[in-house]
PDB file of N, CA and C in Angstrom:
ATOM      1  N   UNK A   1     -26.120  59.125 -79.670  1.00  0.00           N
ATOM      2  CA  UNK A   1     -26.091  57.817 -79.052  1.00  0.00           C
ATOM      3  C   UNK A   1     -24.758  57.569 -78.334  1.00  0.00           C
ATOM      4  N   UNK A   2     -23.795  58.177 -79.045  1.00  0.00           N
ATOM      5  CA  UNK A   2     -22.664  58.346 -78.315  1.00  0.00           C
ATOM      6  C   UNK A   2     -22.117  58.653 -76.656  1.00  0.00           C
ATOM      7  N   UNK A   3     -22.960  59.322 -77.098  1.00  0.00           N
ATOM      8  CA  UNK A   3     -22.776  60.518 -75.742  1.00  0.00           C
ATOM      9  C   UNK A   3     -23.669  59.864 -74.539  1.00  0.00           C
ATOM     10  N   UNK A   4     -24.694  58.987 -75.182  1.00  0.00           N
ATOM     11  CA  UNK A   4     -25.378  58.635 -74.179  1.00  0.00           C
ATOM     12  C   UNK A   4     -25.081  57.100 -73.619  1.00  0.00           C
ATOM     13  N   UNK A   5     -24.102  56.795 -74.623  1.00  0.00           N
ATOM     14  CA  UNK A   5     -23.262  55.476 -73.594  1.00  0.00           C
ATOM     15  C   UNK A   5     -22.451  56.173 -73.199  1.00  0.00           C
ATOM     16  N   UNK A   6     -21.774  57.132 -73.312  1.00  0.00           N
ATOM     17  CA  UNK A   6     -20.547  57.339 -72.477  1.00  0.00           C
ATOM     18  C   UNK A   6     -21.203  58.332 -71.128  1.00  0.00           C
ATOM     19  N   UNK A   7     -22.264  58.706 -71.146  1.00  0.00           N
ATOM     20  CA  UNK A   7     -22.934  58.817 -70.006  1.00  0.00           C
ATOM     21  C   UNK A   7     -23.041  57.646 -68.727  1.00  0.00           C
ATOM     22  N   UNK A   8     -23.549  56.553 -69.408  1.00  0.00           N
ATOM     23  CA  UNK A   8     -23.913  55.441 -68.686  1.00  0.00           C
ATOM     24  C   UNK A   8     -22.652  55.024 -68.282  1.00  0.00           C
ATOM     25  N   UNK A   9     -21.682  54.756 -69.091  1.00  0.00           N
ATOM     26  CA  UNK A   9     -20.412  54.552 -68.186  1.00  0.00           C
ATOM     27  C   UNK A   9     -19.335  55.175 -67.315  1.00  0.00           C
ATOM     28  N   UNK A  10     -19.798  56.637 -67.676  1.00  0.00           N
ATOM     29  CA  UNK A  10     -19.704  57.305 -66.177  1.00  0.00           C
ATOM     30  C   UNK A  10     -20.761  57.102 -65.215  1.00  0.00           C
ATOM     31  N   UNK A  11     -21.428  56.916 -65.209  1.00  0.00           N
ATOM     32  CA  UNK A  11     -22.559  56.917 -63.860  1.00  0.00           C
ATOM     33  C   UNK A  11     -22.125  55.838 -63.265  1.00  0.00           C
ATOM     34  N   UNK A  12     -21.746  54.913 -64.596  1.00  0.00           N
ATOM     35  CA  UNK A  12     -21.202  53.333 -63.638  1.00  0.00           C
ATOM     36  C   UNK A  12     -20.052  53.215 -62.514  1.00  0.00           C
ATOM     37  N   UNK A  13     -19.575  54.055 -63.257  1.00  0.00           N
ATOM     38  CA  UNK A  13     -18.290  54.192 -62.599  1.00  0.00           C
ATOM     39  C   UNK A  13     -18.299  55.649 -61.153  1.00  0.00           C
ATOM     40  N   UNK A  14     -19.656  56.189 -61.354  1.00  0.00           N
ATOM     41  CA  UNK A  14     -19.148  56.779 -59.885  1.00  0.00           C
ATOM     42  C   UNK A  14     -20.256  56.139 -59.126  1.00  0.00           C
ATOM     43  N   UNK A  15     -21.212  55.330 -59.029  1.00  0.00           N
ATOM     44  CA  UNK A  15     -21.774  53.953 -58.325  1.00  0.00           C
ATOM     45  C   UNK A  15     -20.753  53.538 -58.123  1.00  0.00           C
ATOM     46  N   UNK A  16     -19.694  52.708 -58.819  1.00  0.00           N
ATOM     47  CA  UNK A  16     -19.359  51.578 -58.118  1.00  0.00           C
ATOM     48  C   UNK A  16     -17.868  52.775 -57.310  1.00  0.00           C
ATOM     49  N   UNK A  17     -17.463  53.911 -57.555  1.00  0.00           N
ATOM     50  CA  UNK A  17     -16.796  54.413 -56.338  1.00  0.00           C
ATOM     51  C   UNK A  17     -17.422  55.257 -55.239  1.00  0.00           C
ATOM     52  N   UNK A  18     -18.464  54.956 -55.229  1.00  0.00           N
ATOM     53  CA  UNK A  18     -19.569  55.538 -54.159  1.00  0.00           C
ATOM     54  C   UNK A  18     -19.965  54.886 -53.311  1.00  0.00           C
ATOM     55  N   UNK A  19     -18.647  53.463 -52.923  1.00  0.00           N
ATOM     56  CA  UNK A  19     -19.465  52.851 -51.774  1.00  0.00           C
ATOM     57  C   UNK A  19     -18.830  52.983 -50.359  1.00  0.00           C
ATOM     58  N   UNK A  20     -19.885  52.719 -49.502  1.00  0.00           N
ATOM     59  CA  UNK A  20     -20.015  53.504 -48.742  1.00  0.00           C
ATOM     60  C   UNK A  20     -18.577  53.156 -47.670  1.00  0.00           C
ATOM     61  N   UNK A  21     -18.445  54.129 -46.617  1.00  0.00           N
ATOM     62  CA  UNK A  21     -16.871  53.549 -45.778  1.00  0.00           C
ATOM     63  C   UNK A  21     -17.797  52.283 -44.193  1.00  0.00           C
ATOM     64  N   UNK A  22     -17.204  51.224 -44.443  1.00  0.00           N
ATOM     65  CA  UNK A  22     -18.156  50.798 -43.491  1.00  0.00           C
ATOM     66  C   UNK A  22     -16.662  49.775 -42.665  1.00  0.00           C
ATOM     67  N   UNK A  23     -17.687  49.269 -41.527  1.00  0.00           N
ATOM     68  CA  UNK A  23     -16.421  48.839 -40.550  1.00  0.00           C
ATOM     69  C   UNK A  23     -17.173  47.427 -39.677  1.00  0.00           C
ATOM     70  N   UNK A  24     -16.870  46.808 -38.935  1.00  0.00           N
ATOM     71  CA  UNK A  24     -17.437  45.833 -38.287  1.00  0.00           C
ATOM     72  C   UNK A  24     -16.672  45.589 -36.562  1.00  0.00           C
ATOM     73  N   UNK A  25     -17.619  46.095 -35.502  1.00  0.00           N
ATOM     74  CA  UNK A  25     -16.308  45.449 -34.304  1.00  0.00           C
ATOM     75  C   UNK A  25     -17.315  44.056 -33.740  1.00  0.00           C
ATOM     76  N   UNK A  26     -16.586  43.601 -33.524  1.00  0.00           N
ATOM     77  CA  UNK A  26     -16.745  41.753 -32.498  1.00  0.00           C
ATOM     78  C   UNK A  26     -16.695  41.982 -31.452  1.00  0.00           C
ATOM     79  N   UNK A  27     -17.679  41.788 -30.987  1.00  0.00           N
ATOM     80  CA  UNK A  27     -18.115  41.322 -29.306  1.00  0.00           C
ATOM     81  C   UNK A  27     -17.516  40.708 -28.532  1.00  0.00           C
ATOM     82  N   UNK A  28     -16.804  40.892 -27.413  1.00  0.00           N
ATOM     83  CA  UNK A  28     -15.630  39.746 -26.709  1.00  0.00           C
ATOM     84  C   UNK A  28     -17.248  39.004 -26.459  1.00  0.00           C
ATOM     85  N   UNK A  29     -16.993  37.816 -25.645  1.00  0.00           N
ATOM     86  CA  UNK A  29     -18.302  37.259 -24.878  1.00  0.00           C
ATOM     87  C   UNK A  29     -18.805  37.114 -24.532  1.00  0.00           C
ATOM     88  N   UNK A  30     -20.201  37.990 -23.833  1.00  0.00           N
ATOM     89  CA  UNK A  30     -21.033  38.046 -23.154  1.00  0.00           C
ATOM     90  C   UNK A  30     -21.039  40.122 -23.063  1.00  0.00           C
ATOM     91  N   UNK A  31     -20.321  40.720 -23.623  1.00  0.00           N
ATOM     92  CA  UNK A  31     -20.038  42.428 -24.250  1.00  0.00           C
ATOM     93  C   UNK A  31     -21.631  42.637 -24.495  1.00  0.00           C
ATOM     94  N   UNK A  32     -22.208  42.297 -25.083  1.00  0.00           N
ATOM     95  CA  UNK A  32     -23.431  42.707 -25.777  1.00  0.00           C
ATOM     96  C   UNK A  32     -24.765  42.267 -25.539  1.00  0.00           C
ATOM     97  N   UNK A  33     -24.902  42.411 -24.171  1.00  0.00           N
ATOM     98  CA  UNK A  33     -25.946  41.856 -23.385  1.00  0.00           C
ATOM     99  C   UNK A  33     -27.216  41.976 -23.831  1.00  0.00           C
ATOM    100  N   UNK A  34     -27.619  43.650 -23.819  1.00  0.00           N
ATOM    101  CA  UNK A  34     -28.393  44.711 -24.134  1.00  0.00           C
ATOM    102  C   UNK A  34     -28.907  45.471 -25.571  1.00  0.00           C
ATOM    103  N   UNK A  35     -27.783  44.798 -26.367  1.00  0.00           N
ATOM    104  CA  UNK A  35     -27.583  45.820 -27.474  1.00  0.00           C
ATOM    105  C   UNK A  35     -25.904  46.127 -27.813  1.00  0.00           C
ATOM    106  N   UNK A  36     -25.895  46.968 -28.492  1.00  0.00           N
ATOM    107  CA  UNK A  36     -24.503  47.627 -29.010  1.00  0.00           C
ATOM    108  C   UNK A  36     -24.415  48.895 -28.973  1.00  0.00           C
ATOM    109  N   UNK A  37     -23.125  48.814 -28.063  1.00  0.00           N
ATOM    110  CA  UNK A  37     -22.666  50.235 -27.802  1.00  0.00           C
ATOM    111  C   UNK A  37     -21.716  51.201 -28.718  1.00  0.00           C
ATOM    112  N   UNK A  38     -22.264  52.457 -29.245  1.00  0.00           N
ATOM    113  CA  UNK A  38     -21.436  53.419 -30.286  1.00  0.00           C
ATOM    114  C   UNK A  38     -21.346  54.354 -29.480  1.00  0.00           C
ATOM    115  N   UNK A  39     -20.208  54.922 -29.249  1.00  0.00           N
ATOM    116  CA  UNK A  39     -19.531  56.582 -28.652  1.00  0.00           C
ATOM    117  C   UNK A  39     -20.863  56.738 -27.916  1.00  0.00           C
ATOM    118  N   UNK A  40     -20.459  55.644 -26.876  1.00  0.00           N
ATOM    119  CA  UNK A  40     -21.574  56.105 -25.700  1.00  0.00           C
ATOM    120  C   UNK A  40     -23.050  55.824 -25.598  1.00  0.00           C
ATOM    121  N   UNK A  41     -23.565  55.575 -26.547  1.00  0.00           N
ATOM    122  CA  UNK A  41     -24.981  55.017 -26.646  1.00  0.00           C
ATOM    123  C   UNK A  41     -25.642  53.621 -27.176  1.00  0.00           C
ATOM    124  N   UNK A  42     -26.230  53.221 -26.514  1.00  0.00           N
ATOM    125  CA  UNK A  42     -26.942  52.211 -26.442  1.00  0.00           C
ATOM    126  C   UNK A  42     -27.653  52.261 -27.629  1.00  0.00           C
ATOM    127  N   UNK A  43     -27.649  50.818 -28.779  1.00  0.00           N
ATOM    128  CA  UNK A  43     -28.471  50.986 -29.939  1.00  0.00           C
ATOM    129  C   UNK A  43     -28.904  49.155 -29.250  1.00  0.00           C
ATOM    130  N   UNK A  44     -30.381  49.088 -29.591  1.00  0.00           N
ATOM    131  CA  UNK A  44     -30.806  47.675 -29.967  1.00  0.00           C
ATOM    132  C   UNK A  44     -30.614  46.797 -30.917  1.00  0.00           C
ATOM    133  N   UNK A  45     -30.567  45.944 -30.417  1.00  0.00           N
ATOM    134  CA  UNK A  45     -30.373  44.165 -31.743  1.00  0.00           C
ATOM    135  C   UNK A  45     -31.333  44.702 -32.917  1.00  0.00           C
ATOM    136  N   UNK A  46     -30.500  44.209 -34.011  1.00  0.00           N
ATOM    137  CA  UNK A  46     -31.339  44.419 -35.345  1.00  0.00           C
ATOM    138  C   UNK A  46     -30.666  45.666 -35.844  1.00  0.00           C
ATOM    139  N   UNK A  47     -31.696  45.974 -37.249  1.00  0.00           N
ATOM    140  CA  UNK A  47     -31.004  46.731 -37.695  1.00  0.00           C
ATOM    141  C   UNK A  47     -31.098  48.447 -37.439  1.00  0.00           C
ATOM    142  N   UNK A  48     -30.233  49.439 -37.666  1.00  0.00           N
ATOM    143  CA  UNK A  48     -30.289  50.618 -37.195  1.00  0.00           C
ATOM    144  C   UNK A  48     -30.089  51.666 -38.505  1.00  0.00           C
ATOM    145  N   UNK A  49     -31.755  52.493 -38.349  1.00  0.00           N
ATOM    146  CA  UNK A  49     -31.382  53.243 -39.733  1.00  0.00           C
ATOM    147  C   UNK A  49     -30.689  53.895 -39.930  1.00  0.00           C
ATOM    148  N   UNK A  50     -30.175  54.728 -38.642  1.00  0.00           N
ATOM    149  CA  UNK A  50     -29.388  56.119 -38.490  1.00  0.00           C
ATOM    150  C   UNK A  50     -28.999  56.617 -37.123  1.00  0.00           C
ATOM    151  N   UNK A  51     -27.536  56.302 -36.849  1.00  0.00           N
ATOM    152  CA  UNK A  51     -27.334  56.504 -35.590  1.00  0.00           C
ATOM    153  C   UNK A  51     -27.284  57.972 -35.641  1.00  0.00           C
ATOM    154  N   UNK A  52     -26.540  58.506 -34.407  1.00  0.00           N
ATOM    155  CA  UNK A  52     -26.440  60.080 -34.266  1.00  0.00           C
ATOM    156  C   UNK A  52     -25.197  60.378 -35.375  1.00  0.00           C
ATOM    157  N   UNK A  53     -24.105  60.004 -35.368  1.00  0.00           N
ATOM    158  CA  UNK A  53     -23.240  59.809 -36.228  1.00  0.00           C
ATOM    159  C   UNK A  53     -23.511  59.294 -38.012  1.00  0.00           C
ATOM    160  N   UNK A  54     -24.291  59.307 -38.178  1.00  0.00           N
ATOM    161  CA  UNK A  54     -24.527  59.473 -39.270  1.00  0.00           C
ATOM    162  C   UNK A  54     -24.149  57.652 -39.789  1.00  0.00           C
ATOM    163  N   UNK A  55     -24.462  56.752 -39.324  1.00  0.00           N
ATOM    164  CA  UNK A  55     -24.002  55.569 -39.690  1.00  0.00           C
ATOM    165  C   UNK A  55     -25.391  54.655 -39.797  1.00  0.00           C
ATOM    166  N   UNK A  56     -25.310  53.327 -40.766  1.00  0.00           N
ATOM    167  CA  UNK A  56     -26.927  52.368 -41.038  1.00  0.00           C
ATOM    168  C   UNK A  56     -26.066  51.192 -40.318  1.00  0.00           C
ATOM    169  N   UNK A  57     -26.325  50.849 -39.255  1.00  0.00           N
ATOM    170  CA  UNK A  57     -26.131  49.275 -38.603  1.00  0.00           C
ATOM    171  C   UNK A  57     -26.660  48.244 -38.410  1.00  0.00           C
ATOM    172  N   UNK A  58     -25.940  47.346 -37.948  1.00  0.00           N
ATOM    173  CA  UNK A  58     -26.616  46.028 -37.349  1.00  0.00           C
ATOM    174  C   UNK A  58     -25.892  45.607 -36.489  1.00  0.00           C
ATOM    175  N   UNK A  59     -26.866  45.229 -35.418  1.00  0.00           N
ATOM    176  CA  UNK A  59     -26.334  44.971 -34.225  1.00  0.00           C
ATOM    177  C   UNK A  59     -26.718  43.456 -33.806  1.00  0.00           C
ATOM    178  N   UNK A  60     -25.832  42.963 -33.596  1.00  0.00           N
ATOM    179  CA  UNK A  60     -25.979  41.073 -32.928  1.00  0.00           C
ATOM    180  C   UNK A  60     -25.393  41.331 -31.534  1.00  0.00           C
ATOM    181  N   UNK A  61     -25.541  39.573 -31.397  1.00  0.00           N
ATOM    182  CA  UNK A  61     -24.765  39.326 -29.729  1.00  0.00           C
ATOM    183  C   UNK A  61     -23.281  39.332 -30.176  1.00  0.00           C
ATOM    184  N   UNK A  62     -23.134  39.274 -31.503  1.00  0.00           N
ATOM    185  CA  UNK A  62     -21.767  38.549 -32.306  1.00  0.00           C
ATOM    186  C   UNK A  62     -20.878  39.915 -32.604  1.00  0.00           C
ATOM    187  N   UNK A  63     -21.419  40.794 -32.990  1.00  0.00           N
ATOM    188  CA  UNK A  63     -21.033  41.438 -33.676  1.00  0.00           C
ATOM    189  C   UNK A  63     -21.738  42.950 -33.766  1.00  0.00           C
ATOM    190  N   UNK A  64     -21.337  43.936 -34.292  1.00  0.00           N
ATOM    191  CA  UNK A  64     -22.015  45.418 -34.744  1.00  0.00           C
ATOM    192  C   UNK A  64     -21.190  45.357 -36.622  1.00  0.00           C
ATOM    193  N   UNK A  65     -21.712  45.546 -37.186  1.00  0.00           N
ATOM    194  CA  UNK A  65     -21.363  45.967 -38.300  1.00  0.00           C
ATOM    195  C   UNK A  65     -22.371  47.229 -38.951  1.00  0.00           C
ATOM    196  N   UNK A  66     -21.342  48.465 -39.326  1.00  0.00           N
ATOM    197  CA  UNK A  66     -21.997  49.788 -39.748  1.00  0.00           C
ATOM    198  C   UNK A  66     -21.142  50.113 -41.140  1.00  0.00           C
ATOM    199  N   UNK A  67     -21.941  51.078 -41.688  1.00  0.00           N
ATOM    200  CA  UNK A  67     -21.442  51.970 -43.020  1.00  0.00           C
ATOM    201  C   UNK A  67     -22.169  53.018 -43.088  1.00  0.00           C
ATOM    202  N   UNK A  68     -21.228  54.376 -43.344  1.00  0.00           N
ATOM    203  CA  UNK A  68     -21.352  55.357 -43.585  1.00  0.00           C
ATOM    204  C   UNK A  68     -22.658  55.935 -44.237  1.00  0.00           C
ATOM    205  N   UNK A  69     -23.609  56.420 -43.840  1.00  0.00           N
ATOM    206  CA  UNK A  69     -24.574  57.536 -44.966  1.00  0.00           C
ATOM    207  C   UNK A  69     -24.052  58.591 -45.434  1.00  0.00           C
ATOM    208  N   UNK A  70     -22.972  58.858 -45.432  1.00  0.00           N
ATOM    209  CA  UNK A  70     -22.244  60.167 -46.588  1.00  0.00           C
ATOM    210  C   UNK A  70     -21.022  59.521 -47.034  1.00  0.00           C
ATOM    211  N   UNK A  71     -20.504  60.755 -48.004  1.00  0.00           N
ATOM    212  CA  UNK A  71     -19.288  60.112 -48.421  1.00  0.00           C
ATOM    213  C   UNK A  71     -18.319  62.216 -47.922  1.00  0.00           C
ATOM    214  N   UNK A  72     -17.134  61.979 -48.203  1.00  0.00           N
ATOM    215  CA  UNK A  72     -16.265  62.895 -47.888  1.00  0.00           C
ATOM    216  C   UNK A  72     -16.063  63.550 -48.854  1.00  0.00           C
ATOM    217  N   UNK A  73     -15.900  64.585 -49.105  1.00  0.00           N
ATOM    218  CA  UNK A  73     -15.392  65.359 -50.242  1.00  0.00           C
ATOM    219  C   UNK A  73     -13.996  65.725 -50.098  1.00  0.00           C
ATOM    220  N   UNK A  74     -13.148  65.385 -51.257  1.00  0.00           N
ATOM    221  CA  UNK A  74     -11.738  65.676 -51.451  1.00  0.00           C
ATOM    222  C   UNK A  74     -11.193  65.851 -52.285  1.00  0.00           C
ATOM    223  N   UNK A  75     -11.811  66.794 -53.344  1.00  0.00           N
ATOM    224  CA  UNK A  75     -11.600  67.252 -54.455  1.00  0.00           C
ATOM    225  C   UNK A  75     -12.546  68.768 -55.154  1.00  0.00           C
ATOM    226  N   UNK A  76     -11.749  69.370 -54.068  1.00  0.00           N
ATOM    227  CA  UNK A  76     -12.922  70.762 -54.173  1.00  0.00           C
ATOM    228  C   UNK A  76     -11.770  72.006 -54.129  1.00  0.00           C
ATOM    229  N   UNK A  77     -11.947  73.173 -54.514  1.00  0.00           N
ATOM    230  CA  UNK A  77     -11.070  73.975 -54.682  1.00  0.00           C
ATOM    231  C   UNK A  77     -10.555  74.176 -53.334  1.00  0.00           C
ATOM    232  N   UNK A  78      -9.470  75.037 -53.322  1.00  0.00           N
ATOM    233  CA  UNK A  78      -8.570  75.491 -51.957  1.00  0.00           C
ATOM    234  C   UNK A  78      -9.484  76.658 -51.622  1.00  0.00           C
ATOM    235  N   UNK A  79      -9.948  77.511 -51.872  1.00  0.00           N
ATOM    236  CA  UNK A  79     -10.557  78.617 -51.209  1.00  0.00           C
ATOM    237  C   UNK A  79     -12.082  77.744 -50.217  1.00  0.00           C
ATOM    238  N   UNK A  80     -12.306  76.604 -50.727  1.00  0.00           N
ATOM    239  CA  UNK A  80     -13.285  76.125 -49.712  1.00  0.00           C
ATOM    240  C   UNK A  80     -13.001  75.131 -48.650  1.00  0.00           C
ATOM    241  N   UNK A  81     -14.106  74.958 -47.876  1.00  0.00           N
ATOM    242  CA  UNK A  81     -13.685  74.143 -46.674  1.00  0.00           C
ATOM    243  C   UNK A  81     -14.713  73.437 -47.042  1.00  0.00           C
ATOM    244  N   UNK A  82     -14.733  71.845 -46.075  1.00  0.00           N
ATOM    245  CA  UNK A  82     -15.960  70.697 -45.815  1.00  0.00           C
ATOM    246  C   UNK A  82     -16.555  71.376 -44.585  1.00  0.00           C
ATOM    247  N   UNK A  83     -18.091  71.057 -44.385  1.00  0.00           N
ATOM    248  CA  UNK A  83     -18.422  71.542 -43.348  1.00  0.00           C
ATOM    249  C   UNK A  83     -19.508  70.456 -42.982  1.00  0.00           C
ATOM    250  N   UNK A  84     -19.425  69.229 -42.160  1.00  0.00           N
ATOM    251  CA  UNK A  84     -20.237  68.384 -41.790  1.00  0.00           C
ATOM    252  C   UNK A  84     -21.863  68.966 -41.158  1.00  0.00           C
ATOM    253  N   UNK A  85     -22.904  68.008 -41.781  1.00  0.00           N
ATOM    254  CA  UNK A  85     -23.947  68.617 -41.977  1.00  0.00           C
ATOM    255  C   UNK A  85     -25.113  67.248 -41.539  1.00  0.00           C
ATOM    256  N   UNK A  86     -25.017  67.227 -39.693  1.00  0.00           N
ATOM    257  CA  UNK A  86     -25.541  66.077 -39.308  1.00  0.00           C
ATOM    258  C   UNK A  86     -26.803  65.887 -39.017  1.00  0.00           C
ATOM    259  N   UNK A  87     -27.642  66.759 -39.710  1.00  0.00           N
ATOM    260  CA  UNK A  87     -28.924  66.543 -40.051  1.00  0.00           C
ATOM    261  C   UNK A  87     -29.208  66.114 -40.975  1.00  0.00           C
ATOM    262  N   UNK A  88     -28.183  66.260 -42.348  1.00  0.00           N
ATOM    263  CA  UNK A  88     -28.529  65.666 -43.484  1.00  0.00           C
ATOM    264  C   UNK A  88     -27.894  64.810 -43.798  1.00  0.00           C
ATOM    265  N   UNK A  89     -26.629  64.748 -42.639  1.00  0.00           N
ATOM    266  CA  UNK A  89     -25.815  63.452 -43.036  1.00  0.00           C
ATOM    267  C   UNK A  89     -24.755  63.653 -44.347  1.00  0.00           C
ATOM    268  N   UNK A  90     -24.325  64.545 -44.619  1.00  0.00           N
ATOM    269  CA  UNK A  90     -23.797  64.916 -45.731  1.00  0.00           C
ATOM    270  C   UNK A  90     -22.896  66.276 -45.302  1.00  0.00           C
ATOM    271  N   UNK A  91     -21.910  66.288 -46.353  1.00  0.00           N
ATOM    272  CA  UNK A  91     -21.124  67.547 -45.890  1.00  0.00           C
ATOM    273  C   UNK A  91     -21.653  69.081 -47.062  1.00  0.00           C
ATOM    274  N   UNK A  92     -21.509  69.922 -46.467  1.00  0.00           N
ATOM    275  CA  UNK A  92     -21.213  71.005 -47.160  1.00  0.00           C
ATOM    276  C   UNK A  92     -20.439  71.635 -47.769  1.00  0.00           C
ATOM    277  N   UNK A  93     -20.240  72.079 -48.861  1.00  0.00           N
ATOM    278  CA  UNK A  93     -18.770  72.320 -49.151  1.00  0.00           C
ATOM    279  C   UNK A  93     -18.653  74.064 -49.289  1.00  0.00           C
ATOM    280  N   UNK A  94     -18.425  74.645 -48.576  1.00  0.00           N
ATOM    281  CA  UNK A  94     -18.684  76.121 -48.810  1.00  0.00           C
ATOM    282  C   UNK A  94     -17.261  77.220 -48.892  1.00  0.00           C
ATOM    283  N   UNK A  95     -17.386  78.191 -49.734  1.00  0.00           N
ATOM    284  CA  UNK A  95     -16.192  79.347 -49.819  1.00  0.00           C
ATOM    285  C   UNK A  95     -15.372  79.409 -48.023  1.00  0.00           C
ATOM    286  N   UNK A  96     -14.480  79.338 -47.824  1.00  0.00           N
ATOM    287  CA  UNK A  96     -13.687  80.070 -46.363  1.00  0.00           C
ATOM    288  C   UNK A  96     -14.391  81.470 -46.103  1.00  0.00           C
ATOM    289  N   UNK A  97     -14.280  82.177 -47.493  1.00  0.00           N
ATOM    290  CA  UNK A  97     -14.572  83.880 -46.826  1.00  0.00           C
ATOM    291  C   UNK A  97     -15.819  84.128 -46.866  1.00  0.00           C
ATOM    292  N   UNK A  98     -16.764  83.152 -47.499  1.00  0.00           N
ATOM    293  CA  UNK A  98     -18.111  83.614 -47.595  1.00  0.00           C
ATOM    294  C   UNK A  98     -18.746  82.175 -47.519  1.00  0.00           C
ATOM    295  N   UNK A  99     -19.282  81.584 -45.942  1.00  0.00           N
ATOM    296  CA  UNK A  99     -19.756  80.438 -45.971  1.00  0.00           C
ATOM    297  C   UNK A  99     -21.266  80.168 -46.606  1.00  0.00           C
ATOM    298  N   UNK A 100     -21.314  81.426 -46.939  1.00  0.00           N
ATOM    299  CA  UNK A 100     -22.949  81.186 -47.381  1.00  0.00           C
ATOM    300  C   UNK A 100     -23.169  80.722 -49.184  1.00  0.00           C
ATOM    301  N   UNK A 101     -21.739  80.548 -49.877  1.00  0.00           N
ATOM    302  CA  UNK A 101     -21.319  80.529 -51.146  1.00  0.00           C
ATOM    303  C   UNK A 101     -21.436  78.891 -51.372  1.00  0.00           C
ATOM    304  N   UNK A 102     -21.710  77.983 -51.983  1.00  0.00           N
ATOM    305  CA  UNK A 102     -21.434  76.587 -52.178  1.00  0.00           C
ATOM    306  C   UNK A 102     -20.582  76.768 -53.077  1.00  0.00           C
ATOM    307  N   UNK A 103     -19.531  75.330 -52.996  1.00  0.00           N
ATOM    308  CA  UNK A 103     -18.509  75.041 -53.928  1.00  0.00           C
ATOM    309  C   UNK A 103     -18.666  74.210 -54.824  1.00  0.00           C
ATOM    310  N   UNK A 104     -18.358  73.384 -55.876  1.00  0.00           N
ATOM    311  CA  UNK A 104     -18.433  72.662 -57.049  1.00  0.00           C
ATOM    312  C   UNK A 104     -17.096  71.600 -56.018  1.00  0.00           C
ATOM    313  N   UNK A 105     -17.892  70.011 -56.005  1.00  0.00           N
ATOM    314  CA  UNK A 105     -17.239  69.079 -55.582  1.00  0.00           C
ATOM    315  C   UNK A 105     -17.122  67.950 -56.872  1.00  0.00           C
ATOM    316  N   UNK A 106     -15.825  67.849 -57.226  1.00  0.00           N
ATOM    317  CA  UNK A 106     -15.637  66.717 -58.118  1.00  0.00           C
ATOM    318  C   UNK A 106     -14.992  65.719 -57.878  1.00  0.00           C
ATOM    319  N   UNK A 107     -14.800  65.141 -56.629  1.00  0.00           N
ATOM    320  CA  UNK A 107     -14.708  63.583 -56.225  1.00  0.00           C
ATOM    321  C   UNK A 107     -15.140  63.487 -54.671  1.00  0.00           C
ATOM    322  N   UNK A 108     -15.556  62.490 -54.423  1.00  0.00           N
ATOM    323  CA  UNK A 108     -15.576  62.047 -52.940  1.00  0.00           C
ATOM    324  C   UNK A 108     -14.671  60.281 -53.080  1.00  0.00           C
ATOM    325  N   UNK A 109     -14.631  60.642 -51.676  1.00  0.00           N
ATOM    326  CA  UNK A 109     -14.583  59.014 -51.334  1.00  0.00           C
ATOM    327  C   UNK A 109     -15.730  58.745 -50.070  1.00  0.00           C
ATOM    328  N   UNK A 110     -15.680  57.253 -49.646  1.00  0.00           N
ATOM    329  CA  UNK A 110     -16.256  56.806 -48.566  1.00  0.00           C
ATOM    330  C   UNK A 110     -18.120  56.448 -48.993  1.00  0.00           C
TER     331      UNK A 110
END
């Protein structure tokens, strides 16, 4: 029984540092005629499940506000690298000398 609260309060605790990196830009006045513009592309009013960039938005006349669908890995051994993975929206974490190897990730942020 032990073990299985101190389960639950780890899980709690990497929920509540698992949220997501998110940002908001403001519309000068009359900016957002059409929609909202991200690195070049046109998204429509309302909400957005998944830009190309890997982001869930909402778009007003007022405003764009987005957050991240992945988080970063930064706590993985030195022999591996991150390797962004924008189909799944998520990174990879794989060996330098052998990318076909996965690594063991024990923290993210974002």
């Amino acid at each position: 029984m032990k073990s299985f609260l101190a389960f639950l309060i780890a899980m709690g605790v990497l929920v509540t540092l698992g949220d997501a990196n998110c940002w908001t830009k403001i519309h000068k006045p009359g900016e957002a005629k059409n929609g909202c513009m991200l690195n070049g592309k046109l998204y429509p009013f309302g909400l957005i499940e998944r830009t190309e960039d890997c982001y869930r938005c909402s778009c007003s006349r007022t405003e764009m506000k987005c957050c991240s669908l992945f988080s970063t890995p930064v706590g993985y051994d030195k022999k591996c690298k991150a390797v962004f993975n924008k189909e799944r929206c998520d990174y990879d974490v794989v060996q330098k000398d052998d990318p076909s190897k996965e690594c063991f990730v024990y923290s993210r942020v974002g």
